[in-house]
Protein backbone atom coordinates (compact mmCIF):
# COMPACT_ATOMS: atom_id res chain seq x y z
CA UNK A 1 -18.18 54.43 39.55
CA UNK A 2 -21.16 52.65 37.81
CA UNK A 3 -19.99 52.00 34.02
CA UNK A 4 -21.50 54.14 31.39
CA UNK A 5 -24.89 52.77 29.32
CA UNK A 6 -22.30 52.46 26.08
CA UNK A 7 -20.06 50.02 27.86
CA UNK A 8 -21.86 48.18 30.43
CA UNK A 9 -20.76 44.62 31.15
CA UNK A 10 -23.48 43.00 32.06
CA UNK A 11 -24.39 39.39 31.24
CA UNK A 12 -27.76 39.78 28.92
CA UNK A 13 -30.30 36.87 30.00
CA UNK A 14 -30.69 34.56 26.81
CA UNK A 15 -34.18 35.03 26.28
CA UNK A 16 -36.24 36.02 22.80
CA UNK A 17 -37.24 39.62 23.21
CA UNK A 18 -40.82 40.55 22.47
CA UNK A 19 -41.37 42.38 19.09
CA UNK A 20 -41.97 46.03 19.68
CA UNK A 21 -42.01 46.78 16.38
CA UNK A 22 -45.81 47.34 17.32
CA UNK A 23 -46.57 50.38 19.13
CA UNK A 24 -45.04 50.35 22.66
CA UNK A 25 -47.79 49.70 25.43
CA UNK A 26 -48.33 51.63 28.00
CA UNK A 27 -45.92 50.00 30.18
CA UNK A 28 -43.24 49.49 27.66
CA UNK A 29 -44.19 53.88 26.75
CA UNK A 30 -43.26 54.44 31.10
CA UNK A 31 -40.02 52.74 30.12
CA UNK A 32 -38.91 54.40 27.25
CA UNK A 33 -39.97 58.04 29.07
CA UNK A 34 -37.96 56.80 31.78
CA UNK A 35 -34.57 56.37 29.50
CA UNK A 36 -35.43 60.18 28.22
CA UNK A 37 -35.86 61.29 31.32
CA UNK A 38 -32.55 59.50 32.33
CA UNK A 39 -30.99 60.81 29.32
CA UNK A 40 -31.70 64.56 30.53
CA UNK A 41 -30.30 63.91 33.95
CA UNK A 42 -27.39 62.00 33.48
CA UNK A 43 -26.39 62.40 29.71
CA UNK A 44 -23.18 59.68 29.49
CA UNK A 45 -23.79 57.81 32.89
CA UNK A 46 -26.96 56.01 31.71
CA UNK A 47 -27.06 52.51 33.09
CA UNK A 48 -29.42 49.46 32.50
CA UNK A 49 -29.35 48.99 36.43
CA UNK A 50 -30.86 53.04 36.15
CA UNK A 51 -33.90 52.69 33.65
CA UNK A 52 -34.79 49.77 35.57
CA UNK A 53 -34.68 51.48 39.21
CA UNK A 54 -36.34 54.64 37.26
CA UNK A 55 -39.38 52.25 35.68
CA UNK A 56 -39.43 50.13 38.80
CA UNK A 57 -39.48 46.98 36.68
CA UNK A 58 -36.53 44.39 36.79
CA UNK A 59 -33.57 44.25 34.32
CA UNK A 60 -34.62 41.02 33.43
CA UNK A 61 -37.72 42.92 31.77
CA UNK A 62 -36.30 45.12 29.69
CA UNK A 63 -33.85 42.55 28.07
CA UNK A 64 -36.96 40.71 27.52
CA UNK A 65 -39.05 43.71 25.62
CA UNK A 66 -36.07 45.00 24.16
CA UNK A 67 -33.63 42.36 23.34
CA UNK A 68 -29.97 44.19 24.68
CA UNK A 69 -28.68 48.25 25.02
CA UNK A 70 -29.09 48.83 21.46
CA UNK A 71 -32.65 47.55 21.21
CA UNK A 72 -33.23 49.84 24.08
CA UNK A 73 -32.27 52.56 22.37
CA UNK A 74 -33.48 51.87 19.30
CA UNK A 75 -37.05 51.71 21.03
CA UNK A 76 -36.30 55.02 23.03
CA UNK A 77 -35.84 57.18 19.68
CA UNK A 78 -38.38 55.66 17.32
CA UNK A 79 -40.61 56.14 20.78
CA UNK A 80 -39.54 60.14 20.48
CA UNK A 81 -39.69 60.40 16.97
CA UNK A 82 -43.16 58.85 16.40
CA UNK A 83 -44.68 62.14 18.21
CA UNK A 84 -43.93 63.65 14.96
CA UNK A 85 -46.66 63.48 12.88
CA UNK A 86 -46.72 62.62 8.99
CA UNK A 87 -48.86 61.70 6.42
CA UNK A 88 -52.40 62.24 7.77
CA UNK A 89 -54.26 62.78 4.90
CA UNK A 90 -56.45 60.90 2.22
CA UNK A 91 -54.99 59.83 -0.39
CA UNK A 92 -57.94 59.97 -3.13
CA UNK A 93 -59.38 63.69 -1.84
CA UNK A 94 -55.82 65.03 -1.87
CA UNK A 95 -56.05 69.26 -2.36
CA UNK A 96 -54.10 71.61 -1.52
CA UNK A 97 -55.40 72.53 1.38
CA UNK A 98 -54.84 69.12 2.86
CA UNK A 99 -51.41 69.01 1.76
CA UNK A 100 -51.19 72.12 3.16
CA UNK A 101 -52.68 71.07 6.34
CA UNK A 102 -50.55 67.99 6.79
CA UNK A 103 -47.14 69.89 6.06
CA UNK A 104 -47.58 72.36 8.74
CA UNK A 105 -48.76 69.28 10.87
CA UNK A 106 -45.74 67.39 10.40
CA UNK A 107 -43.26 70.89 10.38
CA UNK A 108 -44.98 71.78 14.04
CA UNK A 109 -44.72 68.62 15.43
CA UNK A 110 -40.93 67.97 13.94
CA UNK A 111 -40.49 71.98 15.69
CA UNK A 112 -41.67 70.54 19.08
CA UNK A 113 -39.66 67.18 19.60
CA UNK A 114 -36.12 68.44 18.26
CA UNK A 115 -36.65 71.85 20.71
CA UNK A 116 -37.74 69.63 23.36
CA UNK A 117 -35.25 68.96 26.61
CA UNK A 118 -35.66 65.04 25.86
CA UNK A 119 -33.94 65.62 21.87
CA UNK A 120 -31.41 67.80 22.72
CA UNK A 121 -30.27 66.27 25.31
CA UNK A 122 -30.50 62.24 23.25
CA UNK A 123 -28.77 64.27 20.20
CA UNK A 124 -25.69 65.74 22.25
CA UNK A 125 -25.10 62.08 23.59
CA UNK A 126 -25.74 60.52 20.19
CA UNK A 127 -22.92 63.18 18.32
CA UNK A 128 -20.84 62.08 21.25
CA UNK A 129 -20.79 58.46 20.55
CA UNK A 130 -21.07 58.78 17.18
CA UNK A 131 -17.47 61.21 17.44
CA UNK A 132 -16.06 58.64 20.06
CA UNK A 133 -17.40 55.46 18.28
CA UNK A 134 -18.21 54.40 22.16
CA UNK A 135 -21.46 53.11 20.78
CA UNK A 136 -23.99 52.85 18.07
CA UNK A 137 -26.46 55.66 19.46
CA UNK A 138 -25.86 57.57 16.36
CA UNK A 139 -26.52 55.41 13.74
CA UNK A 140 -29.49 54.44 15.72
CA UNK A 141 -30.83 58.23 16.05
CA UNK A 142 -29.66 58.54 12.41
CA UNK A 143 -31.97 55.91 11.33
CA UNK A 144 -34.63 55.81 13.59
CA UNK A 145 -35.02 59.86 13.69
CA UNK A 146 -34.11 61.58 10.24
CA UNK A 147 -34.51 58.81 8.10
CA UNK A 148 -37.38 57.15 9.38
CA UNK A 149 -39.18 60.57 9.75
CA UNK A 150 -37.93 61.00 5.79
CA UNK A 151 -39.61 57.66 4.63
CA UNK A 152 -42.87 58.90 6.43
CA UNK A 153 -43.01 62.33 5.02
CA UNK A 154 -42.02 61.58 1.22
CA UNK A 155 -44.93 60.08 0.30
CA UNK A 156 -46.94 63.07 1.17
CA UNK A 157 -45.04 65.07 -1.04
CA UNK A 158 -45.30 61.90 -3.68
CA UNK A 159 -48.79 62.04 -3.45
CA UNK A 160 -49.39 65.92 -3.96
CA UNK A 161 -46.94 65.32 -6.79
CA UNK A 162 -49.42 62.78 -7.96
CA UNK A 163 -52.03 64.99 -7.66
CA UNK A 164 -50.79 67.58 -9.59
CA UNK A 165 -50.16 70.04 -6.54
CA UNK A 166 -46.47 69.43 -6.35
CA UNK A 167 -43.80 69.45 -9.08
CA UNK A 168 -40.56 67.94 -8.75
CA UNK A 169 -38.12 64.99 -9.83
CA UNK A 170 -36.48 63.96 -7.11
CA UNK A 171 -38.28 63.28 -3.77
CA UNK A 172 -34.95 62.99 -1.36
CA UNK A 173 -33.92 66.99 -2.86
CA UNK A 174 -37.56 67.82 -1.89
CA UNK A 175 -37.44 66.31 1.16
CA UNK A 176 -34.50 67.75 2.70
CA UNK A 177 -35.36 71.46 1.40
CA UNK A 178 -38.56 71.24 2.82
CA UNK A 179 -37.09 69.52 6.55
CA UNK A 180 -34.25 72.26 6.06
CA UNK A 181 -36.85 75.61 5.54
CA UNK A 182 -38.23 74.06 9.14
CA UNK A 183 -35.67 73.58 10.48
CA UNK A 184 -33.39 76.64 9.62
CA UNK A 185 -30.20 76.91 12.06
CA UNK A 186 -32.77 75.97 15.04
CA UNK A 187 -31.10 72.10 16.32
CA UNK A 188 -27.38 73.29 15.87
CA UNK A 189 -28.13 76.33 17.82
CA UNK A 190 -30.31 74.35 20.75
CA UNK A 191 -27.70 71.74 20.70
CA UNK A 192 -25.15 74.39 21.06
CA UNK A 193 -26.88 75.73 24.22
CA UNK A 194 -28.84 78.75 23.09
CA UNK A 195 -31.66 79.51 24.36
CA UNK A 196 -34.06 80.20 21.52
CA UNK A 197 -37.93 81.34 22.67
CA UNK A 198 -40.03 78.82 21.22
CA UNK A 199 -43.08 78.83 22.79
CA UNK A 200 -46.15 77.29 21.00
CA UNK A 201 -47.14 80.40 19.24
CA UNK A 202 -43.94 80.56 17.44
CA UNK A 203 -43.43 77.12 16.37
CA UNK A 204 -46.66 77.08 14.49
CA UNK A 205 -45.78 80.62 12.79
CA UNK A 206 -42.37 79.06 12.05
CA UNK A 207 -44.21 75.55 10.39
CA UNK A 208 -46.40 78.07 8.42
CA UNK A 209 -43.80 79.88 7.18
CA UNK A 210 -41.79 76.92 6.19
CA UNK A 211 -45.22 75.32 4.61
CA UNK A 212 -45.41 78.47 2.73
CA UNK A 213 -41.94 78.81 1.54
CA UNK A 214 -41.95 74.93 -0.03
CA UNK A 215 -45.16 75.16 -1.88
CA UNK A 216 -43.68 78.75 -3.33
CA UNK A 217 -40.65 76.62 -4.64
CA UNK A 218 -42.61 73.74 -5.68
CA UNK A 219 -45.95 73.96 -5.52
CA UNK A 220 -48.12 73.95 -8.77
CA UNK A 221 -51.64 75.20 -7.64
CA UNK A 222 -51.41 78.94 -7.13
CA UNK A 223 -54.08 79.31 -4.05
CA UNK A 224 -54.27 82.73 -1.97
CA UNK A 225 -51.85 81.91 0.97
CA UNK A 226 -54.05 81.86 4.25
CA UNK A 227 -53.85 84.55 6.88
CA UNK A 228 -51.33 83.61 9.48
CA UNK A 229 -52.73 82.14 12.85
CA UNK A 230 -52.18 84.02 15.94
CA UNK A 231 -50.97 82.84 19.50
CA UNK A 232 -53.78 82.07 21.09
């Protein structure tokens, strides 16, 4: 049996990797699908020797893009988590309506990667390792998902504070009751293997409803709450 992607002894070429602290390209992006897609399929029995049949590029390659295992992975989740999107806004015409806007943009998109097959399935194998200490997958997920994604959505909620639409003293408590009104019980229960109905139309009523809820608890501009959309 092929060892596991945690505990693979294989001897790493000793060359610099290339940064990809820039966005992935589109080769690197075929890569990094093909390690989620991997991921899905075969969960524990990962292998370097896999992603690189999968991506039909040499092993070779990916040490030299990613450095070793953990770089891999590292690139894999900040790859899935930068479909979530935060913080599109401008900063000097700041109203409500564009806070409003971006919140529900960032609470949908958050909605759609964590209920994906790709999240779940990276999730259960990072809890795994991080219960088994076979790896550092957690930590990695840990800080390249939740707090990464935390750092890119505070200042959003800085700035409407700073604009006088938000009141509150301490961005972290802010922070994690606004990502907990989106996210509810939904990840435990996907991770546990129900199978919730979340089809497009019900994510974005779900986002609005979290939106709504936060700027209830902390908003400071009292503006008529919009009609909810409909499923197209």
């Amino acid at each position: 049996m092929q060892p596991s992607f945690a505990r693979q002894d294989e001897t790493v070429p000793e060359t610099v990797p290339e940064t990809v602290a820039e966005p992935p390209s589109a080769r690197q992006q075929a890569v990094l699908d093909a390690v989620l897609g991997l991921m899905v399929e075969e969960g524990d029995q990962l292998t370097m020797d896999a992603v690189a049949r999968r991506a039909s590029c040499s092993k070779e390659t990916l040490y030299k893009w990613f450095g070793d295992r953990d770089g891999l992975l590292t690139a894999t989740v900040r790859w899935q988590a930068s479909r979530v999107h935060a913080g599109r806004y401008a900063p000097n015409a700041l109203d409500v309506t564009a806070l409003r806007e971006s919140l529900q943009d960032f609470a949908a998109t958050w909605l759609e990667v964590i209920a994906s097959d790709t999240s779940v399935a990276l999730n259960r194998l990072a809890i795994g390792h991080a219960g088994s200490r076979k790896s550092n997958l957690g930590g990695i997920v840990l800080a390249n998902g939740r707090f990464a994604i935390g750092e890119r959505v505070k200042p959003v909620l800085e700035a409407g504070r700073a604009a006088g639409l938000l009141a509150f003293d301490d961005t972290e408590a802010a922070f994690r009751t606004f990502i907990g009104l989106v996210g509810r019980d939904i990840q435990i229960r996907l991770l546990l293997g129900d199978a919730l109905p979340l089809d497009a139309g019900e994510i974005r009523r779900d986002a609005d409803r979290a939106v709504e809820q936060f700027l209830a608890l902390y908003g400071r501009a009292r503006t008529p709450t919009p009609p909810s959309r409909e499923e197209d």
